[in-house]
C-alpha atoms as a PDB file:
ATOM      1  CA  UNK A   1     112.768 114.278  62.437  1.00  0.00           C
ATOM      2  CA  UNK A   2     113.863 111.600  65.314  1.00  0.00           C
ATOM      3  CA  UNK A   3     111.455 109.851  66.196  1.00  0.00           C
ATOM      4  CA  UNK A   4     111.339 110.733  70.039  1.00  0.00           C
ATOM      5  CA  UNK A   5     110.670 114.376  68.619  1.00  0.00           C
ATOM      6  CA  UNK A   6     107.949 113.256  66.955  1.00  0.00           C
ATOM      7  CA  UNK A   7     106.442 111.741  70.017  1.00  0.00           C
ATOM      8  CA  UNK A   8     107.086 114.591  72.183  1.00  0.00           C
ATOM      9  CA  UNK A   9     105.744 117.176  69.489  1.00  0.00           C
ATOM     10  CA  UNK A  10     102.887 114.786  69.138  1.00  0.00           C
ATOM     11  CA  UNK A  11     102.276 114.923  73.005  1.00  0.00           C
ATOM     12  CA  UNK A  12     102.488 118.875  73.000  1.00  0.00           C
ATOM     13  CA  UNK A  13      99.723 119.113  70.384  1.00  0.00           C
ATOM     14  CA  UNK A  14      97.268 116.851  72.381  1.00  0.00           C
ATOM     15  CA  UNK A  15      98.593 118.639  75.472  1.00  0.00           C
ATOM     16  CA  UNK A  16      97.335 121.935  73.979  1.00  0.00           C
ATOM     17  CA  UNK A  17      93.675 120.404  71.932  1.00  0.00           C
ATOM     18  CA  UNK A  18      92.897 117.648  73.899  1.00  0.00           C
ATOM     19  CA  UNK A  19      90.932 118.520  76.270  1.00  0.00           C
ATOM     20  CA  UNK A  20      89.013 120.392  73.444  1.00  0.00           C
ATOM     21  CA  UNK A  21      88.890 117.540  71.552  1.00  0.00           C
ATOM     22  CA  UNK A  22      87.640 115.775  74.592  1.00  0.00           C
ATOM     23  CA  UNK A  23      84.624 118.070  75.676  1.00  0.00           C
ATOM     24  CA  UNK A  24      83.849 118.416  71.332  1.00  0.00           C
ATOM     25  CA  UNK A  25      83.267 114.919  71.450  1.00  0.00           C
ATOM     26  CA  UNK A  26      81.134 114.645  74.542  1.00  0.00           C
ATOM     27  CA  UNK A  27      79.259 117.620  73.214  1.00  0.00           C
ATOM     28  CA  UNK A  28      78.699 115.819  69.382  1.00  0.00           C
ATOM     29  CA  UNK A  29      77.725 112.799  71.422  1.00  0.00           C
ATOM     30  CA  UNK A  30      74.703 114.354  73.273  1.00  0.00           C
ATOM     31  CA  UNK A  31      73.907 115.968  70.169  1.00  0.00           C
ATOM     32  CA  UNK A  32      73.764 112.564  68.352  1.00  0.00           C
ATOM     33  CA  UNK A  33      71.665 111.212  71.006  1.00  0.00           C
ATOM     34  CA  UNK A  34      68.776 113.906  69.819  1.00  0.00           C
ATOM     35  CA  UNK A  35      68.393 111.560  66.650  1.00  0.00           C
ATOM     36  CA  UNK A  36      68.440 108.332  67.821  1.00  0.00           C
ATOM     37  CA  UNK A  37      64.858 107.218  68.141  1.00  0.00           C
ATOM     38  CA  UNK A  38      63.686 106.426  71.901  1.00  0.00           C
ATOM     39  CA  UNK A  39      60.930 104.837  71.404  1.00  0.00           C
ATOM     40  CA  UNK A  40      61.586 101.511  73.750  1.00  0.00           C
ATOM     41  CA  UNK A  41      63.465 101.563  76.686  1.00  0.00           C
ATOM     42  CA  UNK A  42      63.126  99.254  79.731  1.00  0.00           C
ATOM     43  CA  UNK A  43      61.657 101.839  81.672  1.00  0.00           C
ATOM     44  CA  UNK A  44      61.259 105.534  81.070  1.00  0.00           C
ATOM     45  CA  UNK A  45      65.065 107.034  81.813  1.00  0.00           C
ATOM     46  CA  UNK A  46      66.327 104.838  78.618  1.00  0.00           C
ATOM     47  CA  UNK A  47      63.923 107.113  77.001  1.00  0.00           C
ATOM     48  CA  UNK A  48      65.575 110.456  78.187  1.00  0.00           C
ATOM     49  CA  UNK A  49      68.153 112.863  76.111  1.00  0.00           C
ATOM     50  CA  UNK A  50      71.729 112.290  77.676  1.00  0.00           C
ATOM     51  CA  UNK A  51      70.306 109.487  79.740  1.00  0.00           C
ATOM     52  CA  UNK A  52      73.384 107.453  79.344  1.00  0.00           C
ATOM     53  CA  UNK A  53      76.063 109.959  79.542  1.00  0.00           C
ATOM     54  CA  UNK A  54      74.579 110.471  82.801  1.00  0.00           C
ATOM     55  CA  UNK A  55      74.069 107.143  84.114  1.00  0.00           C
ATOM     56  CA  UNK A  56      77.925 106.429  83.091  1.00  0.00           C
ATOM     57  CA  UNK A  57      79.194 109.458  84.707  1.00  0.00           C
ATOM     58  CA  UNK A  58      77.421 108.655  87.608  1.00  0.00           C
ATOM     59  CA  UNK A  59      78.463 104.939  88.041  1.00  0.00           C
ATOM     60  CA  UNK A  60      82.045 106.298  87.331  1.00  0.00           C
ATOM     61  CA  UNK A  61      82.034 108.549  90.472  1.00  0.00           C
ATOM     62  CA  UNK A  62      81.029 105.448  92.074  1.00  0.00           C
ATOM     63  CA  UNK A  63      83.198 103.030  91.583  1.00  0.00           C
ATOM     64  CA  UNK A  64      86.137 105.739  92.038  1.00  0.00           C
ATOM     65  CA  UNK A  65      84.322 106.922  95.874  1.00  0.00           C
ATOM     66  CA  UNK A  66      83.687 103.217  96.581  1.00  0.00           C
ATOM     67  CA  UNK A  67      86.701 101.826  95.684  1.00  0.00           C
ATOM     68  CA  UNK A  68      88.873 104.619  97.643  1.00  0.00           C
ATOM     69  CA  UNK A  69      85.948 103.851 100.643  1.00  0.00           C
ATOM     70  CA  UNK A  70      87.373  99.900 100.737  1.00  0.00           C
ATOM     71  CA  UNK A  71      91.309 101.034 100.282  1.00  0.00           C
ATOM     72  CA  UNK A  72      91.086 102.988 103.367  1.00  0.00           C
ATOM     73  CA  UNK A  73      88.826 100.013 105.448  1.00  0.00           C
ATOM     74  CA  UNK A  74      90.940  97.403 104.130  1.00  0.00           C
ATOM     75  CA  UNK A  75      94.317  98.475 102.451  1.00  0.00           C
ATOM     76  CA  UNK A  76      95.593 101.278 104.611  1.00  0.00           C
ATOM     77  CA  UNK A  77      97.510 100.366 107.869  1.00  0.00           C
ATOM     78  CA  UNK A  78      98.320 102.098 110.580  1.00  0.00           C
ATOM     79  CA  UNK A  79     102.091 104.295 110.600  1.00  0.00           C
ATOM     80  CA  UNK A  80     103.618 102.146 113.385  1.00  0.00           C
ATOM     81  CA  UNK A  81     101.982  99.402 111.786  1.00  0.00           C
ATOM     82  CA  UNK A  82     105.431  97.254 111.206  1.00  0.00           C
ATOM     83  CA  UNK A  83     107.324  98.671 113.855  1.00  0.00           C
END
C-alpha cells in the first residue's frame, strides 16, 4: 500500500469515528472527574463535577467572540479603503 493511500484511508477512518471518538473522550473525562477527590479548591466552583470542562469551554467561546470583536474594530477596512 502507497503510502499516500495510507494517509488518505487513515483520514477516512477518523473522518467517519472521530467525532465519536471526540465526544467518548469528553464523556470518560467528566466521568473521571466523579473520582477525583474535591476536597480543596480555591473557592467552591473548583469543588464542582465538570467544573473545569466548563470553565474551559467557556473561556474558549471567549477568546474566539473577543478576538473576532478586535478583528472587526481594528483589522477590517473599509471596501474603497485603497482606492
Amino acid at each position: 500500500m502507497k503510502p499516500d493511500a495510507l494517509i488518505l484511508s487513515v483520514l477516512e477512518m477518523l473522518k467517519e469515528r472521530g467525532l465519536k471518538l471526540f465526544y467518548a473522550s469528553l464523556v470518560l473525562l467528566v466521568i473521571a472527574d466523579i473520582f477525583v477527590e474535591k476536597t480543596h479548591g480555591a473557592f467552591t466552583g473548583h469543588t464542582w463535577l465538570g467544573f473545569y470542562a466548563f470553565y474551559g469551554f467557556v473561556s474558549c467561546v471567549l477568546i474566539i467572540v473577543i478576538s473576532k470583536a478586535l478583528g472587526k474594530l481594528f483589522l477590517f477596512k473599509k471596501e474603497d479603503f485603497y482606492d
